[in-house]
PDB file of N, CA and C in Angstrom:
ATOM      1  N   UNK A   1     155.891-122.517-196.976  1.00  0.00           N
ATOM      2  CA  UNK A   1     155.397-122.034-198.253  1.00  0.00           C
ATOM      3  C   UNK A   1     156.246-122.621-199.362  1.00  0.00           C
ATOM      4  N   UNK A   2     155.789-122.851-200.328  1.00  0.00           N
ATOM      5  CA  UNK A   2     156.696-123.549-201.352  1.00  0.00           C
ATOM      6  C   UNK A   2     156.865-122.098-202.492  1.00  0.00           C
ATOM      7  N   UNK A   3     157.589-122.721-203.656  1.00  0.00           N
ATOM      8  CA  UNK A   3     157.772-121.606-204.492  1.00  0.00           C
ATOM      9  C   UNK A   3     156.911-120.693-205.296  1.00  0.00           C
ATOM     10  N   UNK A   4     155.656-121.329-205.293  1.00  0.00           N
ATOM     11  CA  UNK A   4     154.628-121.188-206.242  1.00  0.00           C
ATOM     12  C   UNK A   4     154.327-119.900-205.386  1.00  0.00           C
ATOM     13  N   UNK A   5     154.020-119.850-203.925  1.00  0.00           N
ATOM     14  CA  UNK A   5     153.514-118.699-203.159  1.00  0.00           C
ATOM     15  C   UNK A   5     154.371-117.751-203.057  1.00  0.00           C
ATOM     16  N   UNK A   6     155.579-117.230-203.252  1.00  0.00           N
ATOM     17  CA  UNK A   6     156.904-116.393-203.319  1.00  0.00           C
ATOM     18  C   UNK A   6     156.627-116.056-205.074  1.00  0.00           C
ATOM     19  N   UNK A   7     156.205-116.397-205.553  1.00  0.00           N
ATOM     20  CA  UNK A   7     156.668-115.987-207.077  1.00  0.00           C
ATOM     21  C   UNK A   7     154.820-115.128-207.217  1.00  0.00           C
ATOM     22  N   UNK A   8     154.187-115.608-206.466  1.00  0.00           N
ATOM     23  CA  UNK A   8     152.932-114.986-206.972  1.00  0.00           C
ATOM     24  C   UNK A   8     152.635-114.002-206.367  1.00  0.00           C
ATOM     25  N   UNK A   9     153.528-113.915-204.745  1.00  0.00           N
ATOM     26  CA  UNK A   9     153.924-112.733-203.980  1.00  0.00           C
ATOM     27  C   UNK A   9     154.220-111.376-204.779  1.00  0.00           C
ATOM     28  N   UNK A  10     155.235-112.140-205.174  1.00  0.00           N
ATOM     29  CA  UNK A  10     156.379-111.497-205.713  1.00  0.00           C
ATOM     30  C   UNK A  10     156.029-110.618-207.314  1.00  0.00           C
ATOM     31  N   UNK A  11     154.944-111.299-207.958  1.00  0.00           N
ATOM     32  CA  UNK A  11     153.942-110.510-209.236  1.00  0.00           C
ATOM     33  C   UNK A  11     153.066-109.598-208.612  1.00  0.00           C
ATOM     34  N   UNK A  12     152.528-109.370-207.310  1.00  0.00           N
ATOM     35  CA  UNK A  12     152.074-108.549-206.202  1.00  0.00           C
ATOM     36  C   UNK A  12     152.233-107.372-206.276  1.00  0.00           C
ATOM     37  N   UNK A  13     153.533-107.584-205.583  1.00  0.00           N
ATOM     38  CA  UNK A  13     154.239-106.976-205.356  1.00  0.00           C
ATOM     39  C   UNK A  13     154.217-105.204-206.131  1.00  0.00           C
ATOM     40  N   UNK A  14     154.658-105.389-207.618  1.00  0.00           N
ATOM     41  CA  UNK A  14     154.826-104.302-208.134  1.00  0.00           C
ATOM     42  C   UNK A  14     153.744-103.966-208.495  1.00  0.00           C
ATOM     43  N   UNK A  15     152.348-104.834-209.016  1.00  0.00           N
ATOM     44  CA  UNK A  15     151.229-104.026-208.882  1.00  0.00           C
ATOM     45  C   UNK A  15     150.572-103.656-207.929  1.00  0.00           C
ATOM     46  N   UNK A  16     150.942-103.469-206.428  1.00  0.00           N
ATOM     47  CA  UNK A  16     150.418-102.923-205.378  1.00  0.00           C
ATOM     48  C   UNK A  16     151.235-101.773-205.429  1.00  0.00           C
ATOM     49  N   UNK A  17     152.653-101.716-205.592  1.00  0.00           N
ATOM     50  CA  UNK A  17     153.350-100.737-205.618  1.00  0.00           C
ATOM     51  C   UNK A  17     152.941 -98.913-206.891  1.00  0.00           C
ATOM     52  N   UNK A  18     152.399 -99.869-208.214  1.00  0.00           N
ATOM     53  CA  UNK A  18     152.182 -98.855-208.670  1.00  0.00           C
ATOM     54  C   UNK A  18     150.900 -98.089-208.849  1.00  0.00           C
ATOM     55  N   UNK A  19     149.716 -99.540-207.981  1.00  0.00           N
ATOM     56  CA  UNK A  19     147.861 -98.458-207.794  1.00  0.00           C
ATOM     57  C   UNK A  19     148.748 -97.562-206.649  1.00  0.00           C
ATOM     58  N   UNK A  20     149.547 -97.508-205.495  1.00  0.00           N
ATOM     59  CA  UNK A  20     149.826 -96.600-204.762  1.00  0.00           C
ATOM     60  C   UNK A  20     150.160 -95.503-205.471  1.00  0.00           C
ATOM     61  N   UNK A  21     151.366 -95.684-205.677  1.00  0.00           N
ATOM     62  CA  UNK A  21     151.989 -94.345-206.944  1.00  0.00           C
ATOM     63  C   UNK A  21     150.789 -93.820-207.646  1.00  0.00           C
ATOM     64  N   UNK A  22     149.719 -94.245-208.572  1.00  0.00           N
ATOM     65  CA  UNK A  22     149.014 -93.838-208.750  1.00  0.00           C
ATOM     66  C   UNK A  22     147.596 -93.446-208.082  1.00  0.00           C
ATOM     67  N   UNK A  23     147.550 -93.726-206.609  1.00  0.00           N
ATOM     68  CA  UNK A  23     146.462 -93.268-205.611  1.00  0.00           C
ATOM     69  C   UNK A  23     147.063 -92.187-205.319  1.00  0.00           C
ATOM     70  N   UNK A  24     148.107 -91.985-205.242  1.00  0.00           N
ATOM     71  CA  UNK A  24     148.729 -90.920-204.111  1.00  0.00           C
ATOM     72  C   UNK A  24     149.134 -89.542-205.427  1.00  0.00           C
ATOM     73  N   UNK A  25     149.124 -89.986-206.618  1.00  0.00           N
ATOM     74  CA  UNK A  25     148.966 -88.712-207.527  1.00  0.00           C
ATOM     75  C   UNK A  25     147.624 -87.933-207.482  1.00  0.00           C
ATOM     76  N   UNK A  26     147.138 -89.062-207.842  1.00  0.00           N
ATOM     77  CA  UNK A  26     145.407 -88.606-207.583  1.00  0.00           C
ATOM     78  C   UNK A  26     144.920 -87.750-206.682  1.00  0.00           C
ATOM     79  N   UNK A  27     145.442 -88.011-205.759  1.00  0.00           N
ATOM     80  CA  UNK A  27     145.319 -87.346-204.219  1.00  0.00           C
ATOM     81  C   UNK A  27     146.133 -86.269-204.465  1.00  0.00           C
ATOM     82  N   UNK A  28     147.558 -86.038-204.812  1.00  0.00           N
ATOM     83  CA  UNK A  28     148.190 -84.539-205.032  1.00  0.00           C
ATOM     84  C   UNK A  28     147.866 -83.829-206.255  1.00  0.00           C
ATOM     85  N   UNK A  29     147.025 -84.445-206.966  1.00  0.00           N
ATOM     86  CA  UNK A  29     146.278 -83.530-208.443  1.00  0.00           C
ATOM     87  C   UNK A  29     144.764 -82.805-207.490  1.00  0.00           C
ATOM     88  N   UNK A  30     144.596 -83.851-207.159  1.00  0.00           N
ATOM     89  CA  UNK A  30     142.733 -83.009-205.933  1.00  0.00           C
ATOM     90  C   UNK A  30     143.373 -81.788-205.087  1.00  0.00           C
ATOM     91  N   UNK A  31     144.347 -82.477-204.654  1.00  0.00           N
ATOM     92  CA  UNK A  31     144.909 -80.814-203.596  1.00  0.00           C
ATOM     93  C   UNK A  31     145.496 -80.134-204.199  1.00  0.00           C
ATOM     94  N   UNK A  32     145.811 -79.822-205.253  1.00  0.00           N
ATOM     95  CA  UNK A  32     146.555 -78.572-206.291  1.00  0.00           C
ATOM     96  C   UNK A  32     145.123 -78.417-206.805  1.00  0.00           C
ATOM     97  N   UNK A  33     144.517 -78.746-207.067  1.00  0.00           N
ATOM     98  CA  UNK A  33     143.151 -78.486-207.714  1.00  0.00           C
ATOM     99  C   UNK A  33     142.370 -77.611-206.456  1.00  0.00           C
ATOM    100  N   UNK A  34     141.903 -77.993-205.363  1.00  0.00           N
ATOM    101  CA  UNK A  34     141.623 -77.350-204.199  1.00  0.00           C
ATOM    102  C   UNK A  34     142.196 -76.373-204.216  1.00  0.00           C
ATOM    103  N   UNK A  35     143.512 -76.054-204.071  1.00  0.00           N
ATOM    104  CA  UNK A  35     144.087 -74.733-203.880  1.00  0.00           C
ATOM    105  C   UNK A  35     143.940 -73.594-204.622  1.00  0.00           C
ATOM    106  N   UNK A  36     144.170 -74.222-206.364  1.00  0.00           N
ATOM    107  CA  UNK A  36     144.198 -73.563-207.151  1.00  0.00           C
ATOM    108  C   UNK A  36     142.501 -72.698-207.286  1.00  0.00           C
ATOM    109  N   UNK A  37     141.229 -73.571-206.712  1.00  0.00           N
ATOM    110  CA  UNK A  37     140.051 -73.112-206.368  1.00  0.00           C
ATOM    111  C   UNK A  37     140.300 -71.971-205.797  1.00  0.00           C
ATOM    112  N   UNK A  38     140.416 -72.572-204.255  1.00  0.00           N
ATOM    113  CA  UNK A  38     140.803 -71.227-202.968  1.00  0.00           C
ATOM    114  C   UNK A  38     141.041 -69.799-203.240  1.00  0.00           C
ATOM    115  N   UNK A  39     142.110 -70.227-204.529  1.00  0.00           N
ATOM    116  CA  UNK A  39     142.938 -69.027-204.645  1.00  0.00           C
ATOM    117  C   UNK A  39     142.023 -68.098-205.683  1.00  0.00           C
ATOM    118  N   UNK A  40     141.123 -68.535-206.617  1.00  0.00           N
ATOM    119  CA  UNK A  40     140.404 -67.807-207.344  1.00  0.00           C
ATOM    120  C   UNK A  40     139.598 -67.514-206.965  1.00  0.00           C
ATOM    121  N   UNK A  41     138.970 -68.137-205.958  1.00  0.00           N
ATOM    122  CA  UNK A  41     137.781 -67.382-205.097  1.00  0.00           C
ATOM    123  C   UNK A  41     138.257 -66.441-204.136  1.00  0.00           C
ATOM    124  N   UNK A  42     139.476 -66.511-203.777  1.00  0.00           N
ATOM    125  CA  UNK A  42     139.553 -65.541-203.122  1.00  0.00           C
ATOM    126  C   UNK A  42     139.588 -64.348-203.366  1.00  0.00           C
ATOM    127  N   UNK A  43     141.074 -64.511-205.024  1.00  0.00           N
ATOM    128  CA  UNK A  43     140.633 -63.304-205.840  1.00  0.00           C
ATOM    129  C   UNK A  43     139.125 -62.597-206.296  1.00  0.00           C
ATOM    130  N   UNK A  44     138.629 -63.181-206.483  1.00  0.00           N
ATOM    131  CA  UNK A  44     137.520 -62.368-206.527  1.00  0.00           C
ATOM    132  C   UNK A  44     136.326 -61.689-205.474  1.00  0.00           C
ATOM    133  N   UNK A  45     137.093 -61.850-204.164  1.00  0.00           N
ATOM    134  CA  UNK A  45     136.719 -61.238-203.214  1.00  0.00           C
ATOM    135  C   UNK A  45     136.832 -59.976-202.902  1.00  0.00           C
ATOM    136  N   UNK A  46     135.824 -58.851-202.373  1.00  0.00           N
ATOM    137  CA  UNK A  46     136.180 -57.388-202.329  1.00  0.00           C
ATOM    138  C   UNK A  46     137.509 -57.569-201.201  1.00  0.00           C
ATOM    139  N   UNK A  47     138.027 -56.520-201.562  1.00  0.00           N
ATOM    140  CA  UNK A  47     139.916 -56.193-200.452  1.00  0.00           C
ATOM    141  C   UNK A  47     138.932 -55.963-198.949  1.00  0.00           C
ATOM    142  N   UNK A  48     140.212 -55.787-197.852  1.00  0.00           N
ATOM    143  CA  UNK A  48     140.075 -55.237-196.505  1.00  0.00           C
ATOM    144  C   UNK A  48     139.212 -53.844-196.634  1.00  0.00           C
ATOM    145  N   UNK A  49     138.104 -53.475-195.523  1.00  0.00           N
ATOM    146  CA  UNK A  49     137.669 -52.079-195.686  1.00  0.00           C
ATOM    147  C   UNK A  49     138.872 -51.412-195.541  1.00  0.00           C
ATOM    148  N   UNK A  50     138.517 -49.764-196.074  1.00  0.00           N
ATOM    149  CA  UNK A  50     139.828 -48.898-196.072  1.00  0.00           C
ATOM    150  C   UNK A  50     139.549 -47.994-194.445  1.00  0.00           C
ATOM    151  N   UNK A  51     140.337 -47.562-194.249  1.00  0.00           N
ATOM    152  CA  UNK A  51     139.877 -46.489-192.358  1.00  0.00           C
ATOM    153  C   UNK A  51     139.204 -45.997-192.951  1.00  0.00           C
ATOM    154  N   UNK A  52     138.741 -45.041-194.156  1.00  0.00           N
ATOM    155  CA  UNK A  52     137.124 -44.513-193.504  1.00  0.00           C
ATOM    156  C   UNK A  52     136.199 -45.073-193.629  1.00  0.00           C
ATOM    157  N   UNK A  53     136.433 -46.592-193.900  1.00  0.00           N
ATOM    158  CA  UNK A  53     134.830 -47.322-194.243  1.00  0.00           C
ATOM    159  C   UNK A  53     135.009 -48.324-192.657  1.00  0.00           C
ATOM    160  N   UNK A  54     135.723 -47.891-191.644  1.00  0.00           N
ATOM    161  CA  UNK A  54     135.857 -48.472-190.511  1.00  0.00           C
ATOM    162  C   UNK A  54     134.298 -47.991-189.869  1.00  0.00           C
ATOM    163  N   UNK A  55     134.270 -48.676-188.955  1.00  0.00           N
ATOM    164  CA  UNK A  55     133.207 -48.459-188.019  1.00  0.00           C
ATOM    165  C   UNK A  55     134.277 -47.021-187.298  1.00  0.00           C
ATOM    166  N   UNK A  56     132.946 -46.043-186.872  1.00  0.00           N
ATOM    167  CA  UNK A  56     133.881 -45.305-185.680  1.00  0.00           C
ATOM    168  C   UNK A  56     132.889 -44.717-184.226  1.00  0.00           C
ATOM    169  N   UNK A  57     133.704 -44.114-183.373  1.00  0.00           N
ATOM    170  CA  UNK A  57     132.377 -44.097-182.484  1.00  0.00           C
ATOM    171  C   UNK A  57     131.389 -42.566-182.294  1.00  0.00           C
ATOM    172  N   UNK A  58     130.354 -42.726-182.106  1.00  0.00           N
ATOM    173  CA  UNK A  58     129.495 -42.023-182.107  1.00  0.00           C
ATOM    174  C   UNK A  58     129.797 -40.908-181.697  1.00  0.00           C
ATOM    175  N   UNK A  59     129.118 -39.594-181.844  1.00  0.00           N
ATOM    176  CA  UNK A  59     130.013 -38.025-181.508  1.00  0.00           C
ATOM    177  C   UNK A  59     129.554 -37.992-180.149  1.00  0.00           C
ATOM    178  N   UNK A  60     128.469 -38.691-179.509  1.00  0.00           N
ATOM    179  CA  UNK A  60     128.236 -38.652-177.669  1.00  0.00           C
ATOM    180  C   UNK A  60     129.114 -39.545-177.008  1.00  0.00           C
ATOM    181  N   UNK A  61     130.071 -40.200-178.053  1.00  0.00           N
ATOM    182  CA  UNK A  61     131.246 -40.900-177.215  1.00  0.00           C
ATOM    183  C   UNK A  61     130.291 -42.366-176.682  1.00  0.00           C
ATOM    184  N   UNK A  62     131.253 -43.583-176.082  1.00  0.00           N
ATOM    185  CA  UNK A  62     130.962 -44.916-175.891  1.00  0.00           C
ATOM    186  C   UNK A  62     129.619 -45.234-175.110  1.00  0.00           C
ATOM    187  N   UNK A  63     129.453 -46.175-175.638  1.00  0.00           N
ATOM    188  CA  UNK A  63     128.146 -46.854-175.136  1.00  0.00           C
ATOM    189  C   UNK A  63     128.512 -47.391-173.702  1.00  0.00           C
ATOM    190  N   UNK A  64     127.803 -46.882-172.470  1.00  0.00           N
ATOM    191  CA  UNK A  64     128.294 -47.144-170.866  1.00  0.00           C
ATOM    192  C   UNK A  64     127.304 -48.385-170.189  1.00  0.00           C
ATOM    193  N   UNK A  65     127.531 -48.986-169.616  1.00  0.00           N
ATOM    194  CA  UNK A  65     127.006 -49.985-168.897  1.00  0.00           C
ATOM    195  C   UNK A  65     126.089 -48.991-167.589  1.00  0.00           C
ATOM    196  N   UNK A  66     124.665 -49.537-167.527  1.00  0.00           N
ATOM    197  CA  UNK A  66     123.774 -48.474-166.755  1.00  0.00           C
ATOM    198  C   UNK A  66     123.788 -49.517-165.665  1.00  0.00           C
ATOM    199  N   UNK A  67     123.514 -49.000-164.186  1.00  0.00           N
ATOM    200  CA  UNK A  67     123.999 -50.072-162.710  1.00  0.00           C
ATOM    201  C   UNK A  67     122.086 -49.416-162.620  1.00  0.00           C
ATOM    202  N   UNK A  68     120.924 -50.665-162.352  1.00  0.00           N
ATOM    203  CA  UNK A  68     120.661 -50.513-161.295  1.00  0.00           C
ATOM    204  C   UNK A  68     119.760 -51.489-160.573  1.00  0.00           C
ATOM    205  N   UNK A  69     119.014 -51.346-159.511  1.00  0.00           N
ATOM    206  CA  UNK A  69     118.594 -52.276-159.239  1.00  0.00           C
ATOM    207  C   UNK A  69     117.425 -52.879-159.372  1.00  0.00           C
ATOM    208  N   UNK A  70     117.748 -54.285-159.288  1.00  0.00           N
ATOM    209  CA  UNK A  70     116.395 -54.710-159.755  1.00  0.00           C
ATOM    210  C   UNK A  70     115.772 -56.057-158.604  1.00  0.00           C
ATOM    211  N   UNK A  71     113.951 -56.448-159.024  1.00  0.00           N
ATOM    212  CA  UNK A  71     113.734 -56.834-158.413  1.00  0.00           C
ATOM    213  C   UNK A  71     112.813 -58.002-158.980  1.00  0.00           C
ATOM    214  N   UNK A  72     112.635 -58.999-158.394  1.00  0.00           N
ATOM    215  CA  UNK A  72     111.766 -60.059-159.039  1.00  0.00           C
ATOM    216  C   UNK A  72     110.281 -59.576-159.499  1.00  0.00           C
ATOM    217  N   UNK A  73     110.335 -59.913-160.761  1.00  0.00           N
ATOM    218  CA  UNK A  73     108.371 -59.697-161.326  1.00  0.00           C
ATOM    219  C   UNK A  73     107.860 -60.691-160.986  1.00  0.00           C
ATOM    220  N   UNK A  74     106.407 -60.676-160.483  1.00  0.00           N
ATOM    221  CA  UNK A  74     105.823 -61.980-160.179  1.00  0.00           C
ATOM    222  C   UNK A  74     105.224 -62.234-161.792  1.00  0.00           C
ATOM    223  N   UNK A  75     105.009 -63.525-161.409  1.00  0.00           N
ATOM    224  CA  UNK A  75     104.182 -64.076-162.482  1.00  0.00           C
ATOM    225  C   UNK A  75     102.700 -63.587-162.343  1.00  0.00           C
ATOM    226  N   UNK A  76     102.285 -62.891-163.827  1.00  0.00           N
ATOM    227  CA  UNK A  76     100.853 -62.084-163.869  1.00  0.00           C
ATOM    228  C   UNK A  76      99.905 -63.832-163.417  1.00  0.00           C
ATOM    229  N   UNK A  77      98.984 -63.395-162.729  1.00  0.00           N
ATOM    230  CA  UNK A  77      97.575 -64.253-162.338  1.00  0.00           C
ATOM    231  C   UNK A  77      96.678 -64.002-163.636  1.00  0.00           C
ATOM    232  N   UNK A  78      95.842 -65.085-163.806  1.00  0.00           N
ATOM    233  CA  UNK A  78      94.508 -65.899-164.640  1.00  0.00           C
ATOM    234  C   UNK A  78      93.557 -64.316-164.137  1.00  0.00           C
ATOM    235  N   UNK A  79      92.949 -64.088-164.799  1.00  0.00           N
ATOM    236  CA  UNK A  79      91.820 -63.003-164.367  1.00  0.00           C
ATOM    237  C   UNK A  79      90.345 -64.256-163.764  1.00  0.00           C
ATOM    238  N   UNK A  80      90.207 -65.467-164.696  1.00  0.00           N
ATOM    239  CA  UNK A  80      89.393 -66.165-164.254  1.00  0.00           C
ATOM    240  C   UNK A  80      90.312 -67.740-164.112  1.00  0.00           C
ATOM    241  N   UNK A  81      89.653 -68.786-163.674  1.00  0.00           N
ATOM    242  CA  UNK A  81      90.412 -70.051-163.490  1.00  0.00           C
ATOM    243  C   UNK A  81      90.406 -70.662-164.438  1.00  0.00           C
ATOM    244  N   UNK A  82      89.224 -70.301-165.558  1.00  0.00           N
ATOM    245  CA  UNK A  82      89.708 -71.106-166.592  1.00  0.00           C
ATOM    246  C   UNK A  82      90.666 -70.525-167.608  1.00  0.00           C
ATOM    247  N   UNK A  83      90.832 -69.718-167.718  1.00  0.00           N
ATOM    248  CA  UNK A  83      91.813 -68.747-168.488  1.00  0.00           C
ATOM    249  C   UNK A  83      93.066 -69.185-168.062  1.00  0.00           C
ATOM    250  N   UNK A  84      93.782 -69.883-169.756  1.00  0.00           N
ATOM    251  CA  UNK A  84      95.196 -70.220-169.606  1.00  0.00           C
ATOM    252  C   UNK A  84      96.031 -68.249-169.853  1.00  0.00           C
ATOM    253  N   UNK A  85      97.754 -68.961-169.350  1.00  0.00           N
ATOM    254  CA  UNK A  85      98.118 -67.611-169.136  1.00  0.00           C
ATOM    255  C   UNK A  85      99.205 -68.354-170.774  1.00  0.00           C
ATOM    256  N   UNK A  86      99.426 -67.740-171.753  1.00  0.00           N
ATOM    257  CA  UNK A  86      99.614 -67.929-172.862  1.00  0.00           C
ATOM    258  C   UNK A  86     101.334 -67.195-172.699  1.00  0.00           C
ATOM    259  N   UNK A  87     102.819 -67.186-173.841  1.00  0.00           N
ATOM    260  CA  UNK A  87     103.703 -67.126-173.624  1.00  0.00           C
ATOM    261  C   UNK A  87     103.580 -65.943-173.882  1.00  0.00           C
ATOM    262  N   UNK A  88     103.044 -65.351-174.584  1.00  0.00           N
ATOM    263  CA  UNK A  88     103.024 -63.803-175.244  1.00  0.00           C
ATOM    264  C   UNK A  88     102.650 -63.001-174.196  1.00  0.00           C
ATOM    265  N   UNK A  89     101.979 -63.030-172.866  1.00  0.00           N
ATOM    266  CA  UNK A  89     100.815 -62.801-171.811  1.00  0.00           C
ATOM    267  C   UNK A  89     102.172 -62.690-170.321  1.00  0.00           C
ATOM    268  N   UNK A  90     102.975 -63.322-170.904  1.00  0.00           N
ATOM    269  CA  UNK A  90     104.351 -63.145-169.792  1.00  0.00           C
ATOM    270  C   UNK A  90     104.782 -62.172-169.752  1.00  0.00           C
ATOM    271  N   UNK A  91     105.771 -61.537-169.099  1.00  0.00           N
ATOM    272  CA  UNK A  91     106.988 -60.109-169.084  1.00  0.00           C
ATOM    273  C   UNK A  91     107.955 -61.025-169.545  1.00  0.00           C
ATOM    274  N   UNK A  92     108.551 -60.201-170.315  1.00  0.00           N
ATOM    275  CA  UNK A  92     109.984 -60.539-170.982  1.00  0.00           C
ATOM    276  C   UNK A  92     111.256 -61.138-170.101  1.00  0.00           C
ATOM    277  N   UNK A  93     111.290 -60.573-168.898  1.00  0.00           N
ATOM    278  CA  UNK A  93     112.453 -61.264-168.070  1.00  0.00           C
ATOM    279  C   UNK A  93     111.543 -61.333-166.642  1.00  0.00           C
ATOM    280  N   UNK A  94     112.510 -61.592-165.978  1.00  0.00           N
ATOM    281  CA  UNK A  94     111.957 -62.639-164.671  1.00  0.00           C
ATOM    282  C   UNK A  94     112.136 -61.559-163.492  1.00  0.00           C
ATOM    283  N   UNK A  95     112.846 -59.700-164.088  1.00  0.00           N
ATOM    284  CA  UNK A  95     113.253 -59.118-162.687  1.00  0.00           C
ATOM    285  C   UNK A  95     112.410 -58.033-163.490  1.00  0.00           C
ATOM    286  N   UNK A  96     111.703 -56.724-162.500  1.00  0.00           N
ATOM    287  CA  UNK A  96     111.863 -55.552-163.177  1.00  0.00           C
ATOM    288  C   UNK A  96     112.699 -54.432-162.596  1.00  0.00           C
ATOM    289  N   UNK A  97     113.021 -53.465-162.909  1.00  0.00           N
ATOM    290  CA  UNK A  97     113.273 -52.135-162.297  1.00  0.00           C
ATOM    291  C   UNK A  97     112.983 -51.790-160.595  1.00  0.00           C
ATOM    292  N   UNK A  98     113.476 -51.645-160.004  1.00  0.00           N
ATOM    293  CA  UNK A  98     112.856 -51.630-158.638  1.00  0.00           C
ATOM    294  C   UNK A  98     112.647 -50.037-158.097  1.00  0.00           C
ATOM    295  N   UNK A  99     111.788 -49.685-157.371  1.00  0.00           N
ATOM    296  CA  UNK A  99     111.854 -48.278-157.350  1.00  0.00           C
ATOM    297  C   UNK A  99     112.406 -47.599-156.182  1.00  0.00           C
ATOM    298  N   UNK A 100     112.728 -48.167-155.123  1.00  0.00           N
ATOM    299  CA  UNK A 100     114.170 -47.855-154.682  1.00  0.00           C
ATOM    300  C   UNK A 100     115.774 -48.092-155.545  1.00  0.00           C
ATOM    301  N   UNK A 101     116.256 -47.429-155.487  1.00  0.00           N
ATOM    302  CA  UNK A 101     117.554 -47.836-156.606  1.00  0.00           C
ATOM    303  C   UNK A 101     119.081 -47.283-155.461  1.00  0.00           C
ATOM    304  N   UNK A 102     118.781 -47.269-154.552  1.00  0.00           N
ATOM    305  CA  UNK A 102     119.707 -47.373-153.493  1.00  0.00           C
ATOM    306  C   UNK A 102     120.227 -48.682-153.394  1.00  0.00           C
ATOM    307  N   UNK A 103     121.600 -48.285-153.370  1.00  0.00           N
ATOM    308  CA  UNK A 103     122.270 -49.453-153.155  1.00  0.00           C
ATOM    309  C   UNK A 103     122.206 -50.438-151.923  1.00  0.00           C
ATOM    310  N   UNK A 104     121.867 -51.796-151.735  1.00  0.00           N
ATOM    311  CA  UNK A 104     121.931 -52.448-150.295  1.00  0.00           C
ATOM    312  C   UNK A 104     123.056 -52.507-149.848  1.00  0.00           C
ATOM    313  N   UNK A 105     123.468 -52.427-148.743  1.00  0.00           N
ATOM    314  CA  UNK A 105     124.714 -52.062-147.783  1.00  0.00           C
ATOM    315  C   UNK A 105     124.722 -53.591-146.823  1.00  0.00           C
ATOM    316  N   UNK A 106     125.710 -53.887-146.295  1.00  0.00           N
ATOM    317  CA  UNK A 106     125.947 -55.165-145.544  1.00  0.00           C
ATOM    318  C   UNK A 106     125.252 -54.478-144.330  1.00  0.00           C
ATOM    319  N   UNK A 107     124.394 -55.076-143.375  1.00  0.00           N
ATOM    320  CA  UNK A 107     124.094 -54.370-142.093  1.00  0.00           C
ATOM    321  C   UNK A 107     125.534 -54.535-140.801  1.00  0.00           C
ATOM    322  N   UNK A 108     124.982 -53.813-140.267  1.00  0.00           N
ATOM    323  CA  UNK A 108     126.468 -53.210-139.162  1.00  0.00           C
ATOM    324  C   UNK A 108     126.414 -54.099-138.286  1.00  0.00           C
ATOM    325  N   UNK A 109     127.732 -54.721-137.844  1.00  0.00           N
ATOM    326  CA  UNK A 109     127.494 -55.766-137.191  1.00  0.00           C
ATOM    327  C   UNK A 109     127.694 -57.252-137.953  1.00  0.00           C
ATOM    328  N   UNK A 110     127.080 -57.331-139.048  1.00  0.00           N
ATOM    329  CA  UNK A 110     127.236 -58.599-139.935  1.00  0.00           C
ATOM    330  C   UNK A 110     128.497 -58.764-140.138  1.00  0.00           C
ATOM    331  N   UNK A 111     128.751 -60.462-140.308  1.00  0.00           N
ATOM    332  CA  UNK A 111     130.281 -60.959-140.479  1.00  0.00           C
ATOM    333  C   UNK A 111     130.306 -60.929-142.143  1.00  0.00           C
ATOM    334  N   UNK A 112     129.055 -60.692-142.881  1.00  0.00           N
ATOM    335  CA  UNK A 112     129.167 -60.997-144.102  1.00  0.00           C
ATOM    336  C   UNK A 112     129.298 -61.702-145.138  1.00  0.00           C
ATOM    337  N   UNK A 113     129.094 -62.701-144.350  1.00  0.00           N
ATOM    338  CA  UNK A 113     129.657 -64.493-145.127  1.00  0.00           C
ATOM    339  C   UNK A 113     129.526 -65.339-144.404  1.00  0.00           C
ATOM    340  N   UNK A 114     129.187 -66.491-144.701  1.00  0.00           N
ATOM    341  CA  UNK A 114     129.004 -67.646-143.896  1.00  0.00           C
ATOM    342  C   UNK A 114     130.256 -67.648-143.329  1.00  0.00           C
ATOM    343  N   UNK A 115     130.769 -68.507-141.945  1.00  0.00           N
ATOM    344  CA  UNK A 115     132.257 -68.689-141.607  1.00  0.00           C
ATOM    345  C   UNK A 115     133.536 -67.459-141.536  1.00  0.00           C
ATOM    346  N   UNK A 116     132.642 -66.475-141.806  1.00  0.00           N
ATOM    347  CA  UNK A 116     133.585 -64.889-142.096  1.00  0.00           C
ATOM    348  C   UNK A 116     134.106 -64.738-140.626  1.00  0.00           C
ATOM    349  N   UNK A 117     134.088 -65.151-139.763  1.00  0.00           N
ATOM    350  CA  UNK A 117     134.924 -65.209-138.379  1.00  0.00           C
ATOM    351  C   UNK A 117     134.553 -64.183-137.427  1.00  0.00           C
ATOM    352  N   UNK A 118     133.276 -63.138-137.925  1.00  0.00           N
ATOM    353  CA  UNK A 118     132.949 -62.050-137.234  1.00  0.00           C
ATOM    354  C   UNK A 118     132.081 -62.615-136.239  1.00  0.00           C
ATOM    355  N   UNK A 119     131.717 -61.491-135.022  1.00  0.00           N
ATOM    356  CA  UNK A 119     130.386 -62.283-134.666  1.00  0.00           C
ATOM    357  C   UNK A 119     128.461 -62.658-135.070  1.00  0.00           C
ATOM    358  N   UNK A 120     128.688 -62.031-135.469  1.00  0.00           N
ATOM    359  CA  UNK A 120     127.319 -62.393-136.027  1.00  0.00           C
ATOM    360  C   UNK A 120     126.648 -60.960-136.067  1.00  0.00           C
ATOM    361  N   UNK A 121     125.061 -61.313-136.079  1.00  0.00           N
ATOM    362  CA  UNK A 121     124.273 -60.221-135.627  1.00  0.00           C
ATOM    363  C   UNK A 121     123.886 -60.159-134.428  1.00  0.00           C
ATOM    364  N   UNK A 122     123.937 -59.276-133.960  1.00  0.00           N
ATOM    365  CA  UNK A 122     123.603 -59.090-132.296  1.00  0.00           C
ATOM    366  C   UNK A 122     122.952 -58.543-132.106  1.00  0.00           C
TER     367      UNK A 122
END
């Protein structure tokens, strides 16, 4: 490189140095500006509820998980063949209520698991 390329470097130089200085203000005036947002919107947000504006629980006490059993719904049939069966025309889930509600028991004798080491059914 001869001198001509070092000296024109070198005039570069400080105007790269000061668009930085001045990018990087820019950039810390936007984020004091952001904050200073944040912070007024926040103020003007209603406070934390107070305990009696809490939720509380009902005077019959907690909501309980109900056990029972259930069993596959078939899919309702066409009354005729040309009659499509439409989504509205479905049951809502795929099991209903079963009307035994006895619990199934492992049968006596069963190992209970594939590979369970018992003998089997006999």
């Amino acid at each position: 490189m001869n001198a001509m390329s070092y000296e024109l470097a070198a005039s570069h130089t400080g105007l790269n140095v000061a668009l930085a200085f001045i990018g990087g203000l820019i950039i810390v005036a936007a984020l004091v500006w952001a904050v200073r947002l944040g912070m007024s919107v926040r103020s003007r947000e209603p406070g934390p509820p107070s305990p009696e504006e809490q939720p509380h629980l009902p005077a019959e006490g907690a909501v309980h998980e109900i056990r029972e059993v259930r069993e596959p719904d078939e899919m309702p049939h066409a009354t005729q063949e040309s009659e499509r069966l439409m989504p509205y025309g479905l049951h809502p889930t795929g099991t209903k209520r079963s009307e035994d509600q006895r619990r199934h028991r492992w049968s006596e004798g069963s190992s209970g698991s594939f590979g369970g080491g018992g003998p089997g059914r006999t």
